[in-house]
C-alpha atoms as a PDB file:
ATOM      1  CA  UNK A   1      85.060-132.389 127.155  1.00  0.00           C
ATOM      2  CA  UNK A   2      84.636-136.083 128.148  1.00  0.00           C
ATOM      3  CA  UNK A   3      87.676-135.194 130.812  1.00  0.00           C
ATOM      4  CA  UNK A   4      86.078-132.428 132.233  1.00  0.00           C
ATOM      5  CA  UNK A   5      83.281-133.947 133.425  1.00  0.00           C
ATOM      6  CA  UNK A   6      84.980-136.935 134.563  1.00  0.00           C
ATOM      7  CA  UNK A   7      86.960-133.906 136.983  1.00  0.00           C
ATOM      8  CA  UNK A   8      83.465-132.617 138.027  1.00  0.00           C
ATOM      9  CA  UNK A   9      82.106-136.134 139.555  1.00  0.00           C
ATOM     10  CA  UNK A  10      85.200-136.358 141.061  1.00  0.00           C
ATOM     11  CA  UNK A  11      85.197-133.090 142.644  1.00  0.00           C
ATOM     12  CA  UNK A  12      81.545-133.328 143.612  1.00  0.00           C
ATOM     13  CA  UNK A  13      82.420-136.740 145.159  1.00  0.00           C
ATOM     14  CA  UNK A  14      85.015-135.486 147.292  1.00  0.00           C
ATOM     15  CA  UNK A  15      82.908-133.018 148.123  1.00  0.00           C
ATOM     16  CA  UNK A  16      80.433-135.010 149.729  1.00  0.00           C
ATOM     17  CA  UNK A  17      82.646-137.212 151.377  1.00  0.00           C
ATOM     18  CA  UNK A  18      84.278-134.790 153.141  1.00  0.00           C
ATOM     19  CA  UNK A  19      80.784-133.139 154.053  1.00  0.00           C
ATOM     20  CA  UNK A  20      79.931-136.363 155.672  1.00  0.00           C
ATOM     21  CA  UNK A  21      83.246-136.761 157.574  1.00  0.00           C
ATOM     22  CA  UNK A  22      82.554-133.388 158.817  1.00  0.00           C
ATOM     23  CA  UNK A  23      79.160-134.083 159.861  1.00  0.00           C
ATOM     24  CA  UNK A  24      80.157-137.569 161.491  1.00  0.00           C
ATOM     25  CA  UNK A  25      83.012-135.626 163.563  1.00  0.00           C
ATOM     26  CA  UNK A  26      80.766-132.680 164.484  1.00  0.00           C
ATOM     27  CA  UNK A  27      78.621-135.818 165.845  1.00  0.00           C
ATOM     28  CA  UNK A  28      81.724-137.200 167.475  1.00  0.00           C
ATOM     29  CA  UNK A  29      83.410-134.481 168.800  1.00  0.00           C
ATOM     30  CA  UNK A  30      80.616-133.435 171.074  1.00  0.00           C
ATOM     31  CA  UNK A  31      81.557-136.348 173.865  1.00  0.00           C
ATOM     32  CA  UNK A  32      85.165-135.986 173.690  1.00  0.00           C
ATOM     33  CA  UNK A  33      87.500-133.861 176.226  1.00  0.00           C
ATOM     34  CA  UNK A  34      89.012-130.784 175.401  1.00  0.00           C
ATOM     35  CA  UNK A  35      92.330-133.211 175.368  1.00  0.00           C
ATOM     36  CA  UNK A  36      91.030-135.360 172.741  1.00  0.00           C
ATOM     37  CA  UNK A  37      89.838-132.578 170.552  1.00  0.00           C
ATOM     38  CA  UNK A  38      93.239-130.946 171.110  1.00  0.00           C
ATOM     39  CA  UNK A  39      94.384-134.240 169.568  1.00  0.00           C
ATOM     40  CA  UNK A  40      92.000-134.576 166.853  1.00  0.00           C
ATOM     41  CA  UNK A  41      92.957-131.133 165.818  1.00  0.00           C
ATOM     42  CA  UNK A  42      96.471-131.595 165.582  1.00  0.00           C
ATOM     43  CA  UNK A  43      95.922-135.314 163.581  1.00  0.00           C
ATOM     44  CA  UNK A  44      93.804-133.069 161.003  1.00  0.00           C
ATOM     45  CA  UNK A  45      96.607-130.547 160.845  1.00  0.00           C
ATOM     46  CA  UNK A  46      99.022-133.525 160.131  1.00  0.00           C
ATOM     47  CA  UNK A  47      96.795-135.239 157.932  1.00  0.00           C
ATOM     48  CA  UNK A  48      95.848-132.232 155.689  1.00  0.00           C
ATOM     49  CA  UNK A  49      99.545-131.041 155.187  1.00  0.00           C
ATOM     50  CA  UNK A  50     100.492-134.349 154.149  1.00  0.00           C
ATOM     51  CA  UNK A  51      97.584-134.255 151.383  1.00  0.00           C
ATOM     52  CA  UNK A  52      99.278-130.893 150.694  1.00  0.00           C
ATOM     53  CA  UNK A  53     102.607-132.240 150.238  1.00  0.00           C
ATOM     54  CA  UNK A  54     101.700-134.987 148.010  1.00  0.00           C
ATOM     55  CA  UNK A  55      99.936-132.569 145.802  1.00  0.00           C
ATOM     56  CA  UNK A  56     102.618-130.360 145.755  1.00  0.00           C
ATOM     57  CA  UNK A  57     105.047-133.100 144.819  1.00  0.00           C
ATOM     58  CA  UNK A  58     102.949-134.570 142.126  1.00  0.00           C
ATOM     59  CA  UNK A  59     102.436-130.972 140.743  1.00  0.00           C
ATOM     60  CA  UNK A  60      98.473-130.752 141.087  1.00  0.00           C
END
């Protein structure tokens, strides 16, 4: 039981950190080019399938 909420914080913290990125890049984006979106947007692709891999390789 102890575990399980020990999972919840840590799920609720990731949460709102990546709320707050989100929030900070909606902030951001709006005086970029349509080039450096373009690149933001394919760094987050990147980024988030290499979170995927490692999850996938640790078996989470």
């Amino acid at each position: 039981m102890e575990q399980m909420k020990t999972y919840i914080l840590y799920a609720f913290g990731i949460l709102m950190c990546v709320a707050g990125v989100i929030y900070l890049a909606s902030e951001y984006i709006r005086y970029l080019s349509d080039a450096g979106k373009l690149l933001i947007l394919i760094l987050m692709v990147i980024m988030f399938a290499s979170f995927g891999k490692y999850f996938e390789e640790r078996g989470l």
